[in-house]
PDB file of N, CA and C in Angstrom:
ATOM      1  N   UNK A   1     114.684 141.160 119.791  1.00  0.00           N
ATOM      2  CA  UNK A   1     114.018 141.940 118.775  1.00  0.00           C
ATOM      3  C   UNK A   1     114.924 142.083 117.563  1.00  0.00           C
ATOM      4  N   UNK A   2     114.202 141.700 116.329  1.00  0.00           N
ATOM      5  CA  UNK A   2     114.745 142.126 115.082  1.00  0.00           C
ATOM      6  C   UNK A   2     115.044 143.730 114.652  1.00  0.00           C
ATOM      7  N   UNK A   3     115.758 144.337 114.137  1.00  0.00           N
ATOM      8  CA  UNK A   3     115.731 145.710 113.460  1.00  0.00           C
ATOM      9  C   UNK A   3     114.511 145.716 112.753  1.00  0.00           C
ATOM     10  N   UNK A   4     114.187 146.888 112.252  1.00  0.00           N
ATOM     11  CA  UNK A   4     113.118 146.629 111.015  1.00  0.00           C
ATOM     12  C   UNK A   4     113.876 147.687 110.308  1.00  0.00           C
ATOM     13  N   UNK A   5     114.056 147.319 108.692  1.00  0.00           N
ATOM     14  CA  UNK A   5     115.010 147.154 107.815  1.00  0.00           C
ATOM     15  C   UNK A   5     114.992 148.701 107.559  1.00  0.00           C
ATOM     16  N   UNK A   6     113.770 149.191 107.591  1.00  0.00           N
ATOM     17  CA  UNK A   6     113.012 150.496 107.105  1.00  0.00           C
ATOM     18  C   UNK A   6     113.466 151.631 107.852  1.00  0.00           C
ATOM     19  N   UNK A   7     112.859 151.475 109.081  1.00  0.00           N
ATOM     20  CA  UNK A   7     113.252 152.429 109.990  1.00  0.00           C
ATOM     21  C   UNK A   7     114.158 152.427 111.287  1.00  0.00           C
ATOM     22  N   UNK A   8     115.104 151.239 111.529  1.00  0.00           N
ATOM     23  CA  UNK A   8     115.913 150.979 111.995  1.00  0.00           C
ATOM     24  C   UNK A   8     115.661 150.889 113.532  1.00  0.00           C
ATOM     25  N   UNK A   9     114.285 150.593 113.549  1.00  0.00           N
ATOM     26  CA  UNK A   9     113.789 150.209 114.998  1.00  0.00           C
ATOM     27  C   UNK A   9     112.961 148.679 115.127  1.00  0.00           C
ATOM     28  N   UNK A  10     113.700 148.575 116.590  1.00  0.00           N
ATOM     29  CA  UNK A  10     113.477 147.097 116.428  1.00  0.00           C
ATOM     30  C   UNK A  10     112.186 146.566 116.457  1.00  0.00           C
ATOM     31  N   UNK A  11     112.117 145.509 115.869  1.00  0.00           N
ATOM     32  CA  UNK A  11     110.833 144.978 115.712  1.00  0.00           C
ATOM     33  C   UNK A  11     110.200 143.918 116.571  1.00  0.00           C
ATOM     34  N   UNK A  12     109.452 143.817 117.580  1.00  0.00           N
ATOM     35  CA  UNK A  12     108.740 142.920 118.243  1.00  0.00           C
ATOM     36  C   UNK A  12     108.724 141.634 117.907  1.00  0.00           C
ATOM     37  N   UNK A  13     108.941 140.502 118.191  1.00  0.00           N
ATOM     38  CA  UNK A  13     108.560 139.313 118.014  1.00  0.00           C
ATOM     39  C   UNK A  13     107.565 138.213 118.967  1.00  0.00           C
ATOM     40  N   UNK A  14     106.536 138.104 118.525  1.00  0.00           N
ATOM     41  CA  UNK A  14     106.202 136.922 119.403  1.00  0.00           C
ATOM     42  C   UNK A  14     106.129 135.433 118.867  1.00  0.00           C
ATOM     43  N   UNK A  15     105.475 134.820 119.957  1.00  0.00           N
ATOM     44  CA  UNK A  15     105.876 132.936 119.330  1.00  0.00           C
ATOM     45  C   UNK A  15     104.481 132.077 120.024  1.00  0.00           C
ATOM     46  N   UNK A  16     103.899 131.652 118.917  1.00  0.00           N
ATOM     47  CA  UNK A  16     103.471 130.448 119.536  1.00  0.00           C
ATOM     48  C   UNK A  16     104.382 129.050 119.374  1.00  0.00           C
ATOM     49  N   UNK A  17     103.751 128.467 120.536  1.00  0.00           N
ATOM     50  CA  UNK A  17     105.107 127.158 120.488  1.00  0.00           C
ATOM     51  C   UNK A  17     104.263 125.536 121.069  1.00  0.00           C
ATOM     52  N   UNK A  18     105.367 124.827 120.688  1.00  0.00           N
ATOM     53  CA  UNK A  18     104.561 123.673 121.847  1.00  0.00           C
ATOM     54  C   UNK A  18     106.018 123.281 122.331  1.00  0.00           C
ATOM     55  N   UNK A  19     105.526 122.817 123.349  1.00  0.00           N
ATOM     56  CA  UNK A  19     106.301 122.094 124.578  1.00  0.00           C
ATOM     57  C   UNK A  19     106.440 120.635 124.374  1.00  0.00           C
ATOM     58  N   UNK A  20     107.662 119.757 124.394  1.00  0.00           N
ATOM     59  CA  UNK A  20     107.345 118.622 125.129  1.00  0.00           C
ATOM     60  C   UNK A  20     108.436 118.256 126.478  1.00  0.00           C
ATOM     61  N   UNK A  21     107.232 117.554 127.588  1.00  0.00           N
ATOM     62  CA  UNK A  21     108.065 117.004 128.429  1.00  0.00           C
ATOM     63  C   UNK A  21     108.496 115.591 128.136  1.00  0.00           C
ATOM     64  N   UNK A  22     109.866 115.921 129.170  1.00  0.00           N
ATOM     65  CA  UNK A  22     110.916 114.962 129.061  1.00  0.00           C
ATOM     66  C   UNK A  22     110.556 114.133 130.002  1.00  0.00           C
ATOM     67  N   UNK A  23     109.740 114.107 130.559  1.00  0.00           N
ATOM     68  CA  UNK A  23     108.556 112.931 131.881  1.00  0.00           C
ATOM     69  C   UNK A  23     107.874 112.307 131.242  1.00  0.00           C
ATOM     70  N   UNK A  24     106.802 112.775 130.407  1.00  0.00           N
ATOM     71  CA  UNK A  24     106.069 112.146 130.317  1.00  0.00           C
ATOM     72  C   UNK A  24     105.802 111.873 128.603  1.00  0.00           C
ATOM     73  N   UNK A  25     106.238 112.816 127.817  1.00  0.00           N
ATOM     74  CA  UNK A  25     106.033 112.838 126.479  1.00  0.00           C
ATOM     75  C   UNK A  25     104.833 113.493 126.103  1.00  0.00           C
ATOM     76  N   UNK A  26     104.153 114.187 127.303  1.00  0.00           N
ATOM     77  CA  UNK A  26     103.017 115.226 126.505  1.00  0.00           C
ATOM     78  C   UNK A  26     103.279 116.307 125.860  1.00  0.00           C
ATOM     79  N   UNK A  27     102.434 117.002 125.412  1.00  0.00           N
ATOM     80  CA  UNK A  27     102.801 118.334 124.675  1.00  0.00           C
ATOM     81  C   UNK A  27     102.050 119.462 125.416  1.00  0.00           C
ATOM     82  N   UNK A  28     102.613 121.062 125.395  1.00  0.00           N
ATOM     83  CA  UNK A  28     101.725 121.868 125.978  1.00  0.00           C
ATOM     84  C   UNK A  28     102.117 122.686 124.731  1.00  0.00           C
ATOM     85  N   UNK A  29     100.842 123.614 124.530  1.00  0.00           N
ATOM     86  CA  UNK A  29     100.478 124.668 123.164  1.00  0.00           C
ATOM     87  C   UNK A  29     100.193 126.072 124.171  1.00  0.00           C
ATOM     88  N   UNK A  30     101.141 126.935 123.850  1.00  0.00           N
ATOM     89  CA  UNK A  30     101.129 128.145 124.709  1.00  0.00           C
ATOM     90  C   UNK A  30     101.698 129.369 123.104  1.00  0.00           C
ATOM     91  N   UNK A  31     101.949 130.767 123.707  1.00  0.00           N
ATOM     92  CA  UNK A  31     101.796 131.499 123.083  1.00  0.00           C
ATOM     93  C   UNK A  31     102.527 132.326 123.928  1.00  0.00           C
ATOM     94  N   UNK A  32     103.577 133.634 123.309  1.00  0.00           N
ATOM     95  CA  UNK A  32     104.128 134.256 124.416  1.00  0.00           C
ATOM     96  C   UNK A  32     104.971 135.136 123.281  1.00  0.00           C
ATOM     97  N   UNK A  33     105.343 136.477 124.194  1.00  0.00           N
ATOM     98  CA  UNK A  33     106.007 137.701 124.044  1.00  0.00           C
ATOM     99  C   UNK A  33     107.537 137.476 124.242  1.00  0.00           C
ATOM    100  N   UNK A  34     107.763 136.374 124.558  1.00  0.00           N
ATOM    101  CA  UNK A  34     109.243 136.158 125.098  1.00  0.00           C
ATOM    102  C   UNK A  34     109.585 134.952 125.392  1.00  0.00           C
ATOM    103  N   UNK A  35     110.188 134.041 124.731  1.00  0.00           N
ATOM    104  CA  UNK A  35     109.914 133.110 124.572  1.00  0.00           C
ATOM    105  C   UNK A  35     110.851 131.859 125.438  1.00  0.00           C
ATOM    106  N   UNK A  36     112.244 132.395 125.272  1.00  0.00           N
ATOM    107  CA  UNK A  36     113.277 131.721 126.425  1.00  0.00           C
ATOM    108  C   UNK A  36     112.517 132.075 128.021  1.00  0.00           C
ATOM    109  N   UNK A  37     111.913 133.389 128.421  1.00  0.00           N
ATOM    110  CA  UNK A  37     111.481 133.709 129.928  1.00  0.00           C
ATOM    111  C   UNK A  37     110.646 132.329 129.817  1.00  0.00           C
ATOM    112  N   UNK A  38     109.619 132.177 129.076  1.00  0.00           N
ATOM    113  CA  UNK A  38     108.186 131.412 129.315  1.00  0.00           C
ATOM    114  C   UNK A  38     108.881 130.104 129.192  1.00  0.00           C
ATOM    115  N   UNK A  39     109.803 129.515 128.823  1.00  0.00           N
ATOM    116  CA  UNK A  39     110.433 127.805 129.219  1.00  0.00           C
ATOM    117  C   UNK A  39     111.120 128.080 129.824  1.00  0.00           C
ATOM    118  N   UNK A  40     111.730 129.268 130.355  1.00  0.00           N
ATOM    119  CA  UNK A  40     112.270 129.006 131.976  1.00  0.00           C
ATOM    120  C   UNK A  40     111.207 128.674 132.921  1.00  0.00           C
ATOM    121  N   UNK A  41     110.128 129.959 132.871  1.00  0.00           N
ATOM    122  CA  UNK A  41     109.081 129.589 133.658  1.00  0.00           C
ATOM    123  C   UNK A  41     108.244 127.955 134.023  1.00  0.00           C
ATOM    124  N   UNK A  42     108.278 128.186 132.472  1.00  0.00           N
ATOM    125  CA  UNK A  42     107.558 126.226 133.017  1.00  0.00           C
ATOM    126  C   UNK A  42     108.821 125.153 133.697  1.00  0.00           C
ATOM    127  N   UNK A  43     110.026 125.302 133.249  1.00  0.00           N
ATOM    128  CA  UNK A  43     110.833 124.327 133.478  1.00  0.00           C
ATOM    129  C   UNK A  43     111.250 124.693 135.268  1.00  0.00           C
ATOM    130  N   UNK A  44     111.190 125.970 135.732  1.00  0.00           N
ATOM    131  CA  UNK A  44     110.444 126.026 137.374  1.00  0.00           C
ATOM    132  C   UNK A  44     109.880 126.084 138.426  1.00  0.00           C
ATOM    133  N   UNK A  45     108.361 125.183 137.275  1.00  0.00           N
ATOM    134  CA  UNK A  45     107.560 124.519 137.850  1.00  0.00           C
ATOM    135  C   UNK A  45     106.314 126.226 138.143  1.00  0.00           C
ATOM    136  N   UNK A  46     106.485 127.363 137.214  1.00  0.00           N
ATOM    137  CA  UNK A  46     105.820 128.032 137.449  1.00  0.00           C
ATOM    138  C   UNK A  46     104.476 128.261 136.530  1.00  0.00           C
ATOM    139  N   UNK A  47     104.248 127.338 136.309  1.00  0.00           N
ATOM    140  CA  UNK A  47     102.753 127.077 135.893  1.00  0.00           C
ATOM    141  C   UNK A  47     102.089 125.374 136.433  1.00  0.00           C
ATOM    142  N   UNK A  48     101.424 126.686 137.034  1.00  0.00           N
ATOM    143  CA  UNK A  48     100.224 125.219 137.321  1.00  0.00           C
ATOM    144  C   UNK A  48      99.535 123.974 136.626  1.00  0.00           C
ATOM    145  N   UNK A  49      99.792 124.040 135.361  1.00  0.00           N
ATOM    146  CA  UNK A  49      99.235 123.269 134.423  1.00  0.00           C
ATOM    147  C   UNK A  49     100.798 122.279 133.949  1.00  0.00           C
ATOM    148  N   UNK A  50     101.418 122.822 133.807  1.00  0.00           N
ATOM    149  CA  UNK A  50     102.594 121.897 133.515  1.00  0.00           C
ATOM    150  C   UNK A  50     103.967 121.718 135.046  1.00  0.00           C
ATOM    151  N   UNK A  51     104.028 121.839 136.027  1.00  0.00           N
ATOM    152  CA  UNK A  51     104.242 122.073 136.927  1.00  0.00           C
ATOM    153  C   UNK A  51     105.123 120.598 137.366  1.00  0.00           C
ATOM    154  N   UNK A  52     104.255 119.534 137.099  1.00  0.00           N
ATOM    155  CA  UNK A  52     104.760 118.339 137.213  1.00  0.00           C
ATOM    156  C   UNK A  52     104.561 117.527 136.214  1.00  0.00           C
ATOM    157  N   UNK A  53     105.466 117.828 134.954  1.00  0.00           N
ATOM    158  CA  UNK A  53     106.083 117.659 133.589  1.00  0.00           C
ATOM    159  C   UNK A  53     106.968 117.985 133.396  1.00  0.00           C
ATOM    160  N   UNK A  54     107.743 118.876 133.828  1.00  0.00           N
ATOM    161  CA  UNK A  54     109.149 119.192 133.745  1.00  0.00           C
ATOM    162  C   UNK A  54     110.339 118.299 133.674  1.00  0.00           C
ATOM    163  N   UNK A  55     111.404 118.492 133.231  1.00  0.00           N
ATOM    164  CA  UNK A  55     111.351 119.213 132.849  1.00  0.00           C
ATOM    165  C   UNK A  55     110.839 119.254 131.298  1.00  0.00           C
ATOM    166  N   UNK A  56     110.842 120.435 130.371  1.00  0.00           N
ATOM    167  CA  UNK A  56     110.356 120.365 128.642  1.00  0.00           C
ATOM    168  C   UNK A  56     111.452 121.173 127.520  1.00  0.00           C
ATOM    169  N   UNK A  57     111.140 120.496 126.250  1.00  0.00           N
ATOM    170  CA  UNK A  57     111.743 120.948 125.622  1.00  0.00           C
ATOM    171  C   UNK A  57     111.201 121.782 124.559  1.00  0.00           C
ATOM    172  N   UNK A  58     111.418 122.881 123.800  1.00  0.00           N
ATOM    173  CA  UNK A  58     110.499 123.529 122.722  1.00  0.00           C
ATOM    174  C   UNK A  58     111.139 122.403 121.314  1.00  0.00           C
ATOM    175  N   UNK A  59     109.474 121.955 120.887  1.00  0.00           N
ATOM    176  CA  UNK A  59     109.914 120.995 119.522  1.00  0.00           C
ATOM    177  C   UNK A  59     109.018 121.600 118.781  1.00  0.00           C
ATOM    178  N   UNK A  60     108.338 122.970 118.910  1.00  0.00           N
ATOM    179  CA  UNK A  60     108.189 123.859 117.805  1.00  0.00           C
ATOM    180  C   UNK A  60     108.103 124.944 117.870  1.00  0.00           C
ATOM    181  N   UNK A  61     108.308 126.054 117.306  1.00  0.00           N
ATOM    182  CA  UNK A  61     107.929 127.028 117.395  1.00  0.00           C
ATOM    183  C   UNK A  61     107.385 127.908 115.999  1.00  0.00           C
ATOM    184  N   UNK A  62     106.848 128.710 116.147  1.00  0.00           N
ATOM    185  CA  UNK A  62     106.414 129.794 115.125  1.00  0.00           C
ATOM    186  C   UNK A  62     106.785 131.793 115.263  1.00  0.00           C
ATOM    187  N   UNK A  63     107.138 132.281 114.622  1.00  0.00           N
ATOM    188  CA  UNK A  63     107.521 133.574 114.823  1.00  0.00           C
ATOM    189  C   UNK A  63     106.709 134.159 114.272  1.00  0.00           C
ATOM    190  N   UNK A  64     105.666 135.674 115.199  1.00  0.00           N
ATOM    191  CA  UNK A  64     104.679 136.593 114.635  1.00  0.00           C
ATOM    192  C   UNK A  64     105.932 138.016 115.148  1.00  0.00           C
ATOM    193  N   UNK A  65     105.145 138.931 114.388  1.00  0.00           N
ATOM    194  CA  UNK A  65     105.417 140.483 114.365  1.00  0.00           C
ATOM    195  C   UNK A  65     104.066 140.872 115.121  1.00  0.00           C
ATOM    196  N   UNK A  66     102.702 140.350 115.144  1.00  0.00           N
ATOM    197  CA  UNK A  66     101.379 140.876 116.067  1.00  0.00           C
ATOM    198  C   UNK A  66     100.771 139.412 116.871  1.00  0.00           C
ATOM    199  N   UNK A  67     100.999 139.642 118.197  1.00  0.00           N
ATOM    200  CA  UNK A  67     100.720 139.009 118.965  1.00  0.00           C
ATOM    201  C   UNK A  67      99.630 138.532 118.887  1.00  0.00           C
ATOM    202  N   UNK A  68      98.339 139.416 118.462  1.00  0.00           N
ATOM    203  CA  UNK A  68      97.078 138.552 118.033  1.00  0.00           C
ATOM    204  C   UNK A  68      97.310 136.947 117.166  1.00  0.00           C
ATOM    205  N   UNK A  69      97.858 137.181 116.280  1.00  0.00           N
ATOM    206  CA  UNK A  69      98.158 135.752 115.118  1.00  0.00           C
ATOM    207  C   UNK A  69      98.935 135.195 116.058  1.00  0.00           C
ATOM    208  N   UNK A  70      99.852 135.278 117.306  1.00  0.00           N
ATOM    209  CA  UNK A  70     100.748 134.000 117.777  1.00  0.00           C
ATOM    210  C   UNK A  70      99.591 133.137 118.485  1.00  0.00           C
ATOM    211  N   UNK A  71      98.424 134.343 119.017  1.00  0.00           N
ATOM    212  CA  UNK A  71      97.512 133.361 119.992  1.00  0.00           C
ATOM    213  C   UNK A  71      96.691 132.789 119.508  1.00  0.00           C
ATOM    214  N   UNK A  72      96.520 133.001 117.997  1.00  0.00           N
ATOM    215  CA  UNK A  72      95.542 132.627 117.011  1.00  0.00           C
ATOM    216  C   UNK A  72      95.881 131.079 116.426  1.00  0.00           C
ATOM    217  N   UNK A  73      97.560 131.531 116.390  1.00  0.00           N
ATOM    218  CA  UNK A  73      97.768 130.218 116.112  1.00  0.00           C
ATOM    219  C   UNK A  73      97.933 129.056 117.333  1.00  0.00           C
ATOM    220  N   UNK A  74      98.062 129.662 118.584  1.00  0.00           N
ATOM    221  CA  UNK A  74      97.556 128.379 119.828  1.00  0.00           C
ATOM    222  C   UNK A  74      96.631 128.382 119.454  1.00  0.00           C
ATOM    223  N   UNK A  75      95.392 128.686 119.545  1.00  0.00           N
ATOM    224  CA  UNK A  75      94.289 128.314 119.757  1.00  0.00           C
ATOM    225  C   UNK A  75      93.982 127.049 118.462  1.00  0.00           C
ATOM    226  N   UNK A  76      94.468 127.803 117.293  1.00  0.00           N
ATOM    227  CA  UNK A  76      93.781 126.854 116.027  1.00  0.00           C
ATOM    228  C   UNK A  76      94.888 125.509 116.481  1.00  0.00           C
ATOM    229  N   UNK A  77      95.900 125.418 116.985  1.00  0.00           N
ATOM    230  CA  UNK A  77      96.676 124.003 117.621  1.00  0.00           C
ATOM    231  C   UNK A  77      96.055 123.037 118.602  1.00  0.00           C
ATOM    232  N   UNK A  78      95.211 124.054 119.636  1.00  0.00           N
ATOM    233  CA  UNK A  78      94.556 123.654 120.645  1.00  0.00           C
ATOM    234  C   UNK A  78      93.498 122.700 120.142  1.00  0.00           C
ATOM    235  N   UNK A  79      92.768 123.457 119.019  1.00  0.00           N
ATOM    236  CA  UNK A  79      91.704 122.779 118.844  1.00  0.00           C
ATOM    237  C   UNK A  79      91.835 121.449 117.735  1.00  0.00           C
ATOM    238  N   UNK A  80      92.921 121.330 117.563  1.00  0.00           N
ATOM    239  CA  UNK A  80      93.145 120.116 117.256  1.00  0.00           C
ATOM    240  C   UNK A  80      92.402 118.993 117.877  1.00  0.00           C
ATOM    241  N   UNK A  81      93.028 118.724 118.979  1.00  0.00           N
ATOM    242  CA  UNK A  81      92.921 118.014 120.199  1.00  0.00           C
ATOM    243  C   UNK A  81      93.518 116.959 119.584  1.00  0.00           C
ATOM    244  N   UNK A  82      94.350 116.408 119.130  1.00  0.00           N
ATOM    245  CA  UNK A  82      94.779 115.471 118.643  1.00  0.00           C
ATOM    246  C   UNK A  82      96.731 115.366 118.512  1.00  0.00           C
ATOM    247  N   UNK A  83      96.839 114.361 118.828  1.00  0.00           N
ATOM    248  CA  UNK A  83      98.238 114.435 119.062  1.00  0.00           C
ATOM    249  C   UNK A  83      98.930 113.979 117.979  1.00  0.00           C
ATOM    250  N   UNK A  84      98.406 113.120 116.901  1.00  0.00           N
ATOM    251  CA  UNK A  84      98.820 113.047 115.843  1.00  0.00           C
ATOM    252  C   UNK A  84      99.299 113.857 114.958  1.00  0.00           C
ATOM    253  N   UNK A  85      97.834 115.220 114.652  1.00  0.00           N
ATOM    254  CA  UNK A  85      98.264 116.136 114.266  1.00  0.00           C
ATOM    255  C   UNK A  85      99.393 117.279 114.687  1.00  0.00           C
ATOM    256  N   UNK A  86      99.816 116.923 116.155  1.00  0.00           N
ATOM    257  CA  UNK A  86     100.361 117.925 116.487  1.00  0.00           C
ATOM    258  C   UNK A  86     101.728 117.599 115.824  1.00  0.00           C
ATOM    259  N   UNK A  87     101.949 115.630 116.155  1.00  0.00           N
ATOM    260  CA  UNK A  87     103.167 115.365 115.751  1.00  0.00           C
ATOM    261  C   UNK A  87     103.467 115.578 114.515  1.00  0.00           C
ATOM    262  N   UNK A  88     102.609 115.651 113.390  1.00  0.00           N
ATOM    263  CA  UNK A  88     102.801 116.317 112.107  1.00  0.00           C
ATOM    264  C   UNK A  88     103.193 116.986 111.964  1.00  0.00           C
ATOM    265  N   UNK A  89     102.410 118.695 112.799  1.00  0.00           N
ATOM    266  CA  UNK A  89     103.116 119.607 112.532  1.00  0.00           C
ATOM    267  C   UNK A  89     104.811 120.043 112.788  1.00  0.00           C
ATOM    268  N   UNK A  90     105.025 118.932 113.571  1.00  0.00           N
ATOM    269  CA  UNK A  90     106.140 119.182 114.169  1.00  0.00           C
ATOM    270  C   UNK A  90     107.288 118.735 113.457  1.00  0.00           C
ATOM    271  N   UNK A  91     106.981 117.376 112.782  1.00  0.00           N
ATOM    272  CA  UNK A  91     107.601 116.579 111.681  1.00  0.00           C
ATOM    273  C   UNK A  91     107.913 117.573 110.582  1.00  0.00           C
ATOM    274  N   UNK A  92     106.608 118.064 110.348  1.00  0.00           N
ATOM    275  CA  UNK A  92     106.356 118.626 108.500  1.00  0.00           C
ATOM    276  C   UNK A  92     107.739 120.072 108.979  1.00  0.00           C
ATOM    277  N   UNK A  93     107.635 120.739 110.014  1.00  0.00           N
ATOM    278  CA  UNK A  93     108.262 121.381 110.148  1.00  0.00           C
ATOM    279  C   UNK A  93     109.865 121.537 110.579  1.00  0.00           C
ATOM    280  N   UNK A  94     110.429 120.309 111.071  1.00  0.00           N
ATOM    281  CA  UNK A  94     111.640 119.765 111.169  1.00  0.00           C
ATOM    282  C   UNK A  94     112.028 119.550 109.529  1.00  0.00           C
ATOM    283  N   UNK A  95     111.260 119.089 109.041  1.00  0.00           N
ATOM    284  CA  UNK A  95     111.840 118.312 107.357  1.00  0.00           C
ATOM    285  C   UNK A  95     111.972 119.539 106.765  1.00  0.00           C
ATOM    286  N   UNK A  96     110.548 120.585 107.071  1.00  0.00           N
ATOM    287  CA  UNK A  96     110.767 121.823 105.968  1.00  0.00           C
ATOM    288  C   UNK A  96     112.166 122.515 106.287  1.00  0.00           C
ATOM    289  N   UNK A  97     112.897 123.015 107.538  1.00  0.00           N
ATOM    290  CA  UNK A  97     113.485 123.796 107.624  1.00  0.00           C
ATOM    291  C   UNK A  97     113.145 124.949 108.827  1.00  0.00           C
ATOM    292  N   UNK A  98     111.563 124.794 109.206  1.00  0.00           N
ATOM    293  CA  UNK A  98     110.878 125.386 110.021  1.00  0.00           C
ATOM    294  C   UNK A  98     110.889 124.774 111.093  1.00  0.00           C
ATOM    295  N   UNK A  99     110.090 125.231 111.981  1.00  0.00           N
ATOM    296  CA  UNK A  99     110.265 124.956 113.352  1.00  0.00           C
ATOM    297  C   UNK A  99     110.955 125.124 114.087  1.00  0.00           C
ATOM    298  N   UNK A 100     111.144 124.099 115.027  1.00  0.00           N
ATOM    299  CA  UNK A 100     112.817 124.014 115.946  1.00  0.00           C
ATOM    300  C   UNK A 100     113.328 122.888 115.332  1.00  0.00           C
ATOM    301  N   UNK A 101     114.547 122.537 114.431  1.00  0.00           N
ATOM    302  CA  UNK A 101     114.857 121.602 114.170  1.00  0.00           C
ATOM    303  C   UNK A 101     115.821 120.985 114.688  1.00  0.00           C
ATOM    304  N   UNK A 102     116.910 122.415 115.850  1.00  0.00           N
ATOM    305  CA  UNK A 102     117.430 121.132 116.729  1.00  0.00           C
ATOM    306  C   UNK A 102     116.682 121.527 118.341  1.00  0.00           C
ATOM    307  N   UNK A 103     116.311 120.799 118.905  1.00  0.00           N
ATOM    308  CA  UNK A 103     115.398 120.560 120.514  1.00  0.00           C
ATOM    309  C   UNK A 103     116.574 121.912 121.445  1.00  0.00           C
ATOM    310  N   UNK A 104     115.331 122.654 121.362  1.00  0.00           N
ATOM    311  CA  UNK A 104     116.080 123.850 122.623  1.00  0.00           C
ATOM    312  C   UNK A 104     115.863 123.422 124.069  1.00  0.00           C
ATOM    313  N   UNK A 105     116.351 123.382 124.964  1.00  0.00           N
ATOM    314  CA  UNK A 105     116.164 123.356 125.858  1.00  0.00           C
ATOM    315  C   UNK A 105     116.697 124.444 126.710  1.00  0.00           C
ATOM    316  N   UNK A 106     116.338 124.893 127.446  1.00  0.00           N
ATOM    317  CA  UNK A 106     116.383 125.525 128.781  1.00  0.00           C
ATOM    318  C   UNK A 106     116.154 125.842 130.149  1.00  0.00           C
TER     319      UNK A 106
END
């Protein structure tokens, strides 16, 4: 948690993110309150949906202050459905300065 500058209490952060595995080269688009717990979680196999993809790396992320907009922004990723675009966003955001520009892993 950040301070908040004002009243010197910390400030919430959440994240939407995408995943890629180091298996297979897919991507997963998730959303979360905590963001190192939730790629531990997947990377021990504790989601059913990515389970056998592991392990992954975060190659983007985004930072909210209201958890509504982190899931807002999975969803508007989701509905992409397209992997091109995803790799864009991921590009446009390495070049800007945004994103993850060096590969976290955990």
């Amino acid at each position: 948690m950040h301070p908040d500058f004002m009243s010197g209490r910390p400030i919430k952060m959440f994240y939407a993110y995408i995943l890629k595995s180091l298996q297979d080269g897919s991507f997963y688009i998730g959303s979360t309150r905590n963001l190192a717990k939730r790629i531990e979680r997947h990377n021990r196999g504790g989601n059913l949906s990515t389970r056998y993809k592991k392990p992954f790396e975060v190659v983007w992320k985004k930072t909210y202050t209201i958890y509504a907009e982190a899931v807002k922004e999975e969803k508007k990723i989701k509905s992409w459905k397209s992997r091109t675009m995803i790799e864009n966003l991921i590009k446009k955001s390495d070049s800007a300065g945004g994103g993850v520009v060096n590969r976290i892993r955990l």
